[in-house]
C-alpha atoms as a PDB file:
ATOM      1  CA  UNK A   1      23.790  16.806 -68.049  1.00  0.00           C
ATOM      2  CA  UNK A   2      23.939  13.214 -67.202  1.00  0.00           C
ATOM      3  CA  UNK A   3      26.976  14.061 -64.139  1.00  0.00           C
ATOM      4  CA  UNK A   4      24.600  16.803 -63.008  1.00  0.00           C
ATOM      5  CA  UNK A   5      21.821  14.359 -62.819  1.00  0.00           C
ATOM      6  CA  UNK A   6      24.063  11.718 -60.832  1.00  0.00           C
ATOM      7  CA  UNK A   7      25.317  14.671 -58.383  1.00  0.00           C
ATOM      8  CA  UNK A   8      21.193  15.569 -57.728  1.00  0.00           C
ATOM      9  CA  UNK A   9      20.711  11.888 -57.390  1.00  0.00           C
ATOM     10  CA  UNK A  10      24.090  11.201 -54.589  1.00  0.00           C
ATOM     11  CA  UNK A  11      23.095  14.515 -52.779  1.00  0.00           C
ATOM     12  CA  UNK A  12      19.566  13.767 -52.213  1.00  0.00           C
ATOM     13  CA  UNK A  13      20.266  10.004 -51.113  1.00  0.00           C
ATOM     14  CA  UNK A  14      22.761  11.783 -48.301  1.00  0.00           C
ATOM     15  CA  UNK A  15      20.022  14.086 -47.164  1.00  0.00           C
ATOM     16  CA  UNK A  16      18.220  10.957 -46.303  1.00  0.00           C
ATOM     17  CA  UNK A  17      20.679   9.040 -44.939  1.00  0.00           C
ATOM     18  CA  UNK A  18      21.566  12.125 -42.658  1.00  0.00           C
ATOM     19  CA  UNK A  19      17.771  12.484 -41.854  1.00  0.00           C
ATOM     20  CA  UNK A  20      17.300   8.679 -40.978  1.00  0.00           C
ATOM     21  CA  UNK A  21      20.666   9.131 -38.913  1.00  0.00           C
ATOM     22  CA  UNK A  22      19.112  12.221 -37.019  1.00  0.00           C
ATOM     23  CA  UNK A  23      15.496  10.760 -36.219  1.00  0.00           C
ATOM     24  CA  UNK A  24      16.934   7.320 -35.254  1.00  0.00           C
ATOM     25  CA  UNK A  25      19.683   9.106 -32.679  1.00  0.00           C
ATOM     26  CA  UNK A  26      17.189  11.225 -31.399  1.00  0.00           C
ATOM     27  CA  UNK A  27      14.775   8.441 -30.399  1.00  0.00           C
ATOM     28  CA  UNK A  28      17.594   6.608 -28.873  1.00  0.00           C
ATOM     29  CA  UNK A  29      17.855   9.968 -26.844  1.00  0.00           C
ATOM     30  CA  UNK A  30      14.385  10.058 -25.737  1.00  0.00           C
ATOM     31  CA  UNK A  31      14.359   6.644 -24.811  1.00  0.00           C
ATOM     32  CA  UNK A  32      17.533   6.457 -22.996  1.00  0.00           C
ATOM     33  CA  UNK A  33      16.049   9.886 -21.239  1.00  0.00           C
ATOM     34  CA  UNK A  34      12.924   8.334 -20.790  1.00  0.00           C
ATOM     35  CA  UNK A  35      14.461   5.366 -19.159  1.00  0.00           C
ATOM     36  CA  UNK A  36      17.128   7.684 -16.809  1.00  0.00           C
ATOM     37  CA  UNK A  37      13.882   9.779 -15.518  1.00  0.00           C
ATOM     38  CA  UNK A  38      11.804   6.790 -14.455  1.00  0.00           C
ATOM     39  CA  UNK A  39      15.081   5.416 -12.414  1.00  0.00           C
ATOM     40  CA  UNK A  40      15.357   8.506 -10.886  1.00  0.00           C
ATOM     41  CA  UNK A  41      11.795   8.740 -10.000  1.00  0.00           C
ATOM     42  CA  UNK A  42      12.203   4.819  -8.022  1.00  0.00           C
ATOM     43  CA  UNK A  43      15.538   6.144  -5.608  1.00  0.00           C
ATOM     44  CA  UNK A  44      13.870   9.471  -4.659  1.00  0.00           C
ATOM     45  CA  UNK A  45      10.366   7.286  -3.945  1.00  0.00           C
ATOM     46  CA  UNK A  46      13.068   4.967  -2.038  1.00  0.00           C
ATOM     47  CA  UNK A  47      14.751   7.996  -0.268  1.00  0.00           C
ATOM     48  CA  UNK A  48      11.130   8.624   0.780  1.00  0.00           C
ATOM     49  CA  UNK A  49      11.137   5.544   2.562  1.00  0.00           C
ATOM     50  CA  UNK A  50      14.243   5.633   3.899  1.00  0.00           C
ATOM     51  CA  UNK A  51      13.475   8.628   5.834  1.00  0.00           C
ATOM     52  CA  UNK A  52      10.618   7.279   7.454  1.00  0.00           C
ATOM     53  CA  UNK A  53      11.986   4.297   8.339  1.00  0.00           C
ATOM     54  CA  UNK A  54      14.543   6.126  10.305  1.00  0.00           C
ATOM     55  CA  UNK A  55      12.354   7.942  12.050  1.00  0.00           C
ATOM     56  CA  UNK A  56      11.109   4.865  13.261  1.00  0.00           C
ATOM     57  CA  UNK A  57      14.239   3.926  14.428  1.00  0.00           C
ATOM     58  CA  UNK A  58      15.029   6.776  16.556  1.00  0.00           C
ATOM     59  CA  UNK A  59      11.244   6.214  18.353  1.00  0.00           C
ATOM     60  CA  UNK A  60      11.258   2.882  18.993  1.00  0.00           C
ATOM     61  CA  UNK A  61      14.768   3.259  22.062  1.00  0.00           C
ATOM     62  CA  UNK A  62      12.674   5.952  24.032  1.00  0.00           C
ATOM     63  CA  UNK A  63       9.398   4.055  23.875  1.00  0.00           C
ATOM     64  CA  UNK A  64      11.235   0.990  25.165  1.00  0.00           C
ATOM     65  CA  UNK A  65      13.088   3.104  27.984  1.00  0.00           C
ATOM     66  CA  UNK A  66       9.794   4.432  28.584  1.00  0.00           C
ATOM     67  CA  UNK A  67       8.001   1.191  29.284  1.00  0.00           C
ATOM     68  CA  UNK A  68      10.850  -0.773  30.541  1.00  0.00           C
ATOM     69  CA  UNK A  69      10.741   0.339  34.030  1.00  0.00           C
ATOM     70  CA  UNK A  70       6.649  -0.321  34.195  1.00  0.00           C
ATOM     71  CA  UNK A  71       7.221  -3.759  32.709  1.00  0.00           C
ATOM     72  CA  UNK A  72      10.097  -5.469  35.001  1.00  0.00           C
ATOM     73  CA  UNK A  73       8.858  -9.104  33.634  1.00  0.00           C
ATOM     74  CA  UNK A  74       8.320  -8.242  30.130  1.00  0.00           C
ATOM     75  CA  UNK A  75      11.729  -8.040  29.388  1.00  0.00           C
ATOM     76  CA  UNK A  76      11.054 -10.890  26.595  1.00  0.00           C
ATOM     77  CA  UNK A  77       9.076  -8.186  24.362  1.00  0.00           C
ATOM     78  CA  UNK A  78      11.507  -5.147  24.944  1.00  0.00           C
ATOM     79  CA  UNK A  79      13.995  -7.547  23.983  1.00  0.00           C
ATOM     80  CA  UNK A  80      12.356  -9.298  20.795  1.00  0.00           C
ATOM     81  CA  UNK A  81      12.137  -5.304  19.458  1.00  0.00           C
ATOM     82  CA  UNK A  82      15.186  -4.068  20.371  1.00  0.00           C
ATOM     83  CA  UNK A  83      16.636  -7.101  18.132  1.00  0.00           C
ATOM     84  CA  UNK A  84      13.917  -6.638  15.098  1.00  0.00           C
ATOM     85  CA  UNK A  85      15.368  -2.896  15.208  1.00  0.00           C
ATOM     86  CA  UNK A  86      18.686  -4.153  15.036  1.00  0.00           C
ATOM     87  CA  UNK A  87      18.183  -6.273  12.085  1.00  0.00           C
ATOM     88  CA  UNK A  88      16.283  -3.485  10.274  1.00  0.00           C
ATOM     89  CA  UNK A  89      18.881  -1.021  10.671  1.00  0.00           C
ATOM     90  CA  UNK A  90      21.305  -3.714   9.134  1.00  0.00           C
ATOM     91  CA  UNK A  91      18.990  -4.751   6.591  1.00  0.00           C
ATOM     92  CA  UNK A  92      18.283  -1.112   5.298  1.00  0.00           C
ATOM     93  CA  UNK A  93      21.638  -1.163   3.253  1.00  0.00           C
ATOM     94  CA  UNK A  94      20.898  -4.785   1.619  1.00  0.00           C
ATOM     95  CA  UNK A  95      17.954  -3.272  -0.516  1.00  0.00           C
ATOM     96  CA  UNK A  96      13.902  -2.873  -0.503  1.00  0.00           C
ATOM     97  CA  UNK A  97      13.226  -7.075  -0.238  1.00  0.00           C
ATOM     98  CA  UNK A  98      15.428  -7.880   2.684  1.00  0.00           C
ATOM     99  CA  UNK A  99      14.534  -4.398   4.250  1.00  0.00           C
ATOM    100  CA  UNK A 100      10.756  -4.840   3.763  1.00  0.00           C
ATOM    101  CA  UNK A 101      11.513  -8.716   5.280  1.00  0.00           C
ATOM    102  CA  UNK A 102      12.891  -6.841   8.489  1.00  0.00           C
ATOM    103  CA  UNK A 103      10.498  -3.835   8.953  1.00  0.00           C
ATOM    104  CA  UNK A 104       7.851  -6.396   8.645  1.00  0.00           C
ATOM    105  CA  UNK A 105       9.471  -8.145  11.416  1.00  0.00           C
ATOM    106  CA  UNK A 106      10.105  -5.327  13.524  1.00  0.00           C
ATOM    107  CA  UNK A 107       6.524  -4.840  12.966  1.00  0.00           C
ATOM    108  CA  UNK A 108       5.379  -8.022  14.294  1.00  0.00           C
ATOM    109  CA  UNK A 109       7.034  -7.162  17.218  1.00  0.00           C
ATOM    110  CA  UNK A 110       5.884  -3.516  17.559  1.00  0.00           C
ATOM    111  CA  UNK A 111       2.383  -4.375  17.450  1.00  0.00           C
ATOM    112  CA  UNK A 112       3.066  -7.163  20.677  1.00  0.00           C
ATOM    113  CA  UNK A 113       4.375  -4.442  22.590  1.00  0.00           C
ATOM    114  CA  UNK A 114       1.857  -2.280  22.205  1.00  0.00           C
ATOM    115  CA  UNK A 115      -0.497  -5.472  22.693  1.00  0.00           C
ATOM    116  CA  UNK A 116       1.244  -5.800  26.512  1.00  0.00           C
ATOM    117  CA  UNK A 117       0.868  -2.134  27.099  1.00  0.00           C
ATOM    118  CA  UNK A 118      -2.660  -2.315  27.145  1.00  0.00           C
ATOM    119  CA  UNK A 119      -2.195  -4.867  29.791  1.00  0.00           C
ATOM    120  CA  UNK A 120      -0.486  -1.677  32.168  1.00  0.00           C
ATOM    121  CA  UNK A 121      -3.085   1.432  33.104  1.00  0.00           C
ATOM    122  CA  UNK A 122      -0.109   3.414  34.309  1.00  0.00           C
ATOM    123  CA  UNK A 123       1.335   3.114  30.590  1.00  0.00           C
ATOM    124  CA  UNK A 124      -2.170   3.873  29.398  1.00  0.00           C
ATOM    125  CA  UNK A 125      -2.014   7.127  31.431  1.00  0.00           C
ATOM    126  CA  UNK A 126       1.134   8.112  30.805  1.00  0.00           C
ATOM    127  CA  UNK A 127       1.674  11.417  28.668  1.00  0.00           C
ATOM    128  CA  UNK A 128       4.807  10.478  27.143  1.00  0.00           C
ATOM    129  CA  UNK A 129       4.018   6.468  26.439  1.00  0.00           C
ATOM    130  CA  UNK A 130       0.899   7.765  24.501  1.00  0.00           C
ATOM    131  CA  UNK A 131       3.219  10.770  22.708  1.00  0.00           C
ATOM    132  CA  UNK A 132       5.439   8.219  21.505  1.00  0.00           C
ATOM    133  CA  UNK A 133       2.642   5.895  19.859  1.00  0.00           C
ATOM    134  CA  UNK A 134       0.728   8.129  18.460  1.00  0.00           C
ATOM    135  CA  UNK A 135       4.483   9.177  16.722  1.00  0.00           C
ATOM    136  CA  UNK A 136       4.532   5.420  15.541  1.00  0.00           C
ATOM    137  CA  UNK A 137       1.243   5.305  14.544  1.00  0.00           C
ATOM    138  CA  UNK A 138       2.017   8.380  12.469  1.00  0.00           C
ATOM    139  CA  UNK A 139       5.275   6.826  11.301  1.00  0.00           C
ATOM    140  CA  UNK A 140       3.328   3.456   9.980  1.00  0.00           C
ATOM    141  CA  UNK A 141       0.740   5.285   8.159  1.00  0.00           C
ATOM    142  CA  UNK A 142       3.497   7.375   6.368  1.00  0.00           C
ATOM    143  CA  UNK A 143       5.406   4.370   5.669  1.00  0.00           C
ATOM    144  CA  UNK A 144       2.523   2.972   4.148  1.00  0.00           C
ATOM    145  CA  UNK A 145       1.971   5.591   1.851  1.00  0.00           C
ATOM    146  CA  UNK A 146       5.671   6.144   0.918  1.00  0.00           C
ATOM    147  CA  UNK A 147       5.467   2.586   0.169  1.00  0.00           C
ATOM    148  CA  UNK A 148       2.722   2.660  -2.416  1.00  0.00           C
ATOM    149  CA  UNK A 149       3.958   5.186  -4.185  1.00  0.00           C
ATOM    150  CA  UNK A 150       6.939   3.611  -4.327  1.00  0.00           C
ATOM    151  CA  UNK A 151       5.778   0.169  -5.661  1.00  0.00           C
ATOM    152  CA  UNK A 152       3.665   2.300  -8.238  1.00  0.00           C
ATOM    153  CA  UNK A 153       6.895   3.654  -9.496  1.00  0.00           C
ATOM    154  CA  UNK A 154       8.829   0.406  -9.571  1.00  0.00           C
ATOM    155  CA  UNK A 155       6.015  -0.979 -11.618  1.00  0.00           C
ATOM    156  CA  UNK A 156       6.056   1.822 -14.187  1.00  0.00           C
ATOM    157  CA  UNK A 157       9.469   1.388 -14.080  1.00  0.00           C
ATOM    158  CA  UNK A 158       9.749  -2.523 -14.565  1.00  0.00           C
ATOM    159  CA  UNK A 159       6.948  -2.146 -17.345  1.00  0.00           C
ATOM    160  CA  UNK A 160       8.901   0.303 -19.490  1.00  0.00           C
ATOM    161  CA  UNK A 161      11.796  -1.985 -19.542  1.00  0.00           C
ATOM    162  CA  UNK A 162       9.974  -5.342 -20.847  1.00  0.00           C
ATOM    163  CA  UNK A 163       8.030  -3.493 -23.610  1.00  0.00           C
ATOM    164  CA  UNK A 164       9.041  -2.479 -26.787  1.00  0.00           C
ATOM    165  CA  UNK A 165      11.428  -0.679 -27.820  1.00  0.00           C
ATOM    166  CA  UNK A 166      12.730   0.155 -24.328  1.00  0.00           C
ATOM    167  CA  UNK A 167      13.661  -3.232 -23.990  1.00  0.00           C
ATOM    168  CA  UNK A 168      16.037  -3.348 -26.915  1.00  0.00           C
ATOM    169  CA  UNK A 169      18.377  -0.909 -25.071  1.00  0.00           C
ATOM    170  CA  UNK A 170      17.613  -1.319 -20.905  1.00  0.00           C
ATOM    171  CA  UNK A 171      19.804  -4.305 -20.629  1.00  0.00           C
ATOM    172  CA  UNK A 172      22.800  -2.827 -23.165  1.00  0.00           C
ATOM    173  CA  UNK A 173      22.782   0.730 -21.335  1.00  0.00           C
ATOM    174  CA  UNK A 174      22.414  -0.867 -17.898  1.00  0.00           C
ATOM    175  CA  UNK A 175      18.758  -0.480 -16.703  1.00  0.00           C
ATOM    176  CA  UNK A 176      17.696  -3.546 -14.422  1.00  0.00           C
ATOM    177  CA  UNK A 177      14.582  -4.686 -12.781  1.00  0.00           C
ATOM    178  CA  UNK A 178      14.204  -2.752  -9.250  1.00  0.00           C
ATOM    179  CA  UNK A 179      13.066  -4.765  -6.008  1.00  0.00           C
ATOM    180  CA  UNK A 180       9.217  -4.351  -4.678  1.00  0.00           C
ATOM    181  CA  UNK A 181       8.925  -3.122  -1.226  1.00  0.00           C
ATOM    182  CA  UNK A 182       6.449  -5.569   0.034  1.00  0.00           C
ATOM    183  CA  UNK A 183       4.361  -4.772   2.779  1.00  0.00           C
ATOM    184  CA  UNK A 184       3.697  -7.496   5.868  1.00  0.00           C
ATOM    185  CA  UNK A 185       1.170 -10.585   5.231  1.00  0.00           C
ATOM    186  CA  UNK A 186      -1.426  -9.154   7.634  1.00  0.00           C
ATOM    187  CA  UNK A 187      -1.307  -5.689   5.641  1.00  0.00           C
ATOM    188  CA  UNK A 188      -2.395  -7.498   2.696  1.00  0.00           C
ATOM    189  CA  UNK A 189      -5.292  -9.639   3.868  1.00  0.00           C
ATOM    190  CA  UNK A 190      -8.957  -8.402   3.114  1.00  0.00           C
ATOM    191  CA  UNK A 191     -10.117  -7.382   6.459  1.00  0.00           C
ATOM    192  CA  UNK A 192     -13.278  -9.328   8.449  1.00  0.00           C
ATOM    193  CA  UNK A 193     -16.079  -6.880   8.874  1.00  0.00           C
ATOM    194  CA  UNK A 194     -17.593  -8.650  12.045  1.00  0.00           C
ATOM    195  CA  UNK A 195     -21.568  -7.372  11.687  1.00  0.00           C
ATOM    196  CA  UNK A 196     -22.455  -8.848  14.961  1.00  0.00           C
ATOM    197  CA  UNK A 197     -23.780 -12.238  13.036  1.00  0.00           C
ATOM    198  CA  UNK A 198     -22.843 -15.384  14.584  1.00  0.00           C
ATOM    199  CA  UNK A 199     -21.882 -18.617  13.287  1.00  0.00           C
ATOM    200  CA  UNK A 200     -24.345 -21.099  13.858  1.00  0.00           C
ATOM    201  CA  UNK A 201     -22.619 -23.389  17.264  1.00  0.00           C
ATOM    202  CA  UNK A 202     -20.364 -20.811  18.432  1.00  0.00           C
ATOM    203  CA  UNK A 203     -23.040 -18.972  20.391  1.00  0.00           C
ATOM    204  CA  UNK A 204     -27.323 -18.633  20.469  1.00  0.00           C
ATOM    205  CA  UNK A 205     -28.326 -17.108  17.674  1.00  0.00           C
ATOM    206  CA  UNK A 206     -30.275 -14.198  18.370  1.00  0.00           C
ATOM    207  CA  UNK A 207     -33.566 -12.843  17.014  1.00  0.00           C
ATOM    208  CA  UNK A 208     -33.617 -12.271  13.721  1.00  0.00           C
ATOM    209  CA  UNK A 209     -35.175  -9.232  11.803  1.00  0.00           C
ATOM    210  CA  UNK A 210     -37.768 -10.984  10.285  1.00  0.00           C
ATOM    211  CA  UNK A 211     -38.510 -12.640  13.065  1.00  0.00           C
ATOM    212  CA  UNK A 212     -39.274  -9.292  15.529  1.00  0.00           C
ATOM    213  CA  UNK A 213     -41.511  -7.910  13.064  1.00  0.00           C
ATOM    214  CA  UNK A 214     -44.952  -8.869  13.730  1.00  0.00           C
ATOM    215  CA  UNK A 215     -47.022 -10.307  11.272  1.00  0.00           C
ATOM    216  CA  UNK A 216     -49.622  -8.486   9.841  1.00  0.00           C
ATOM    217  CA  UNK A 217     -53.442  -9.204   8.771  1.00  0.00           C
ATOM    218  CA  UNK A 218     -54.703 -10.051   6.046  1.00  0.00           C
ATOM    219  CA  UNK A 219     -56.249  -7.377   3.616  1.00  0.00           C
ATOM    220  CA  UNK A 220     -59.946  -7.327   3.634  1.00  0.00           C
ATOM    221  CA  UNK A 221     -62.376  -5.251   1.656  1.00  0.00           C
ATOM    222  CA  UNK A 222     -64.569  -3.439   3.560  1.00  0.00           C
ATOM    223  CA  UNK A 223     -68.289  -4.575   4.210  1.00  0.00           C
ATOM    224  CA  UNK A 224     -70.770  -1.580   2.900  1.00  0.00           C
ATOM    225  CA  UNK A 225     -73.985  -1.780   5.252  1.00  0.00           C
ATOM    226  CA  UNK A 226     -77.171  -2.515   3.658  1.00  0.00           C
ATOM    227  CA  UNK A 227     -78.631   0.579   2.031  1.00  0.00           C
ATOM    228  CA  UNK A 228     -82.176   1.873   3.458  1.00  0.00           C
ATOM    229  CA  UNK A 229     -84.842   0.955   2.952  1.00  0.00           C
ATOM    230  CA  UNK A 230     -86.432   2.404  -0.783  1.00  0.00           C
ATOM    231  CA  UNK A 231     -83.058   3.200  -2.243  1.00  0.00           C
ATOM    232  CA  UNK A 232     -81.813   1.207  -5.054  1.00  0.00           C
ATOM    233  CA  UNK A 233     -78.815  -0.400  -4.112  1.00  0.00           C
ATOM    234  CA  UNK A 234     -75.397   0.761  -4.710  1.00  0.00           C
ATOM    235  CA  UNK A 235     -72.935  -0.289  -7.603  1.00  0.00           C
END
């Protein structure tokens, strides 16, 4: 009776050692999977990027050979964007931060060009100079959005790896911090809504509203006229 007892006893404590073994391995399994989906999710919101960056690339030679024969002494701009192209093609293999550092660049120097265009009416008028910005300008904003989803990711990502109990294993099973894809300083500032108000010295203030309204009179109660003559007067 007493061996049967012990064998109940040893049987039931390796069911629960089994279980314990099962549940803890499986929730190693979810995290690791866990872990392996939200890297996955960062390189294809990278890849995203990546294609739209070079598809700016391939624009930006034929708008320069398209402007370069309108702008013979200009030559400084074509060639400050042919070199901020250069170094973002060469950056694009070094990872997001040095990339972003360079697109921003190239950017910079994107945005003078187009700045000098506006200086040429033949560029202004010409089919294919305005075909090829509006194909930037379509570029940037998809850039831009491929960019915020991507930073979204990385964040979601970054999170899961400080906080518990991801963080026991990311470091052991080789899970590191990913790079932010940081867009250029003047992308970030808070844009000036100019409302047409002035600063006081810069220029004669104009009227202001409250000023152009007229004023208007004073309330006064009406005067009732005298009543006739043998009526009792009125309340």
């Amino acid at each position: 009776m007493g061996t049967t007892t012990r064998e109940v006893s040893v049987s039931t404590e390796l069911i629960i050692l089994i279980v314990v073994v099962i549940v803890v391995v499986g929730a190693l399994i979810l995290l690791f999977n866990g872990l392996q989906q939200k890297r996955l999710r960062v390189d294809e919101a990278w890849s995203q990027i990546e294609v739209q960056l070079k598809r700016r690339w391939d624009l930006i030679p034929n708008l320069v050979n398209a402007v370069q024969g309108y702008m013979g002494f200009e030559q400084r701009v074509l060639t400050d964007v042919t070199n901020a192209r250069a170094a973002a093609v060469a950056a694009g293999g070094q990872g997001p931060a040095q990339s972003a550092n360079a697109e921003n660049a190239l950017t910079g120097t994107l945005r003078s060009l187009f700045a000098v265009v506006e200086n040429y009416p033949q560029l202004k008028a010409s089919e294919n100079v305005l075909q090829l910005q509006e194909q930037l300008t379509t570029t940037e904003n998809q850039i831009s959005f491929s960019r915020q989803h991507y930073n979204a990711t990385v964040l979601d990502y970054n999170t899961t790896l400080v906080t518990i109990p991801s963080n026991l294993l990311a470091g052991p099973l080789g899970f590191t911090k990913r790079e932010f894809f940081e867009a250029e300083p003047e992308a970030q500032q808070v844009p000036t809504v100019n409302l047409g108000f002035t600063p006081q010295g810069d220029a004669p203030a104009g009227p202001s509203i409250a000023s152009s309204i007229p004023p208007q009179a004073p309330l006064v109660p009406p005067v009732l006229p005298p009543p006739p003559s043998g009526l009792p007067p009125q309340a």
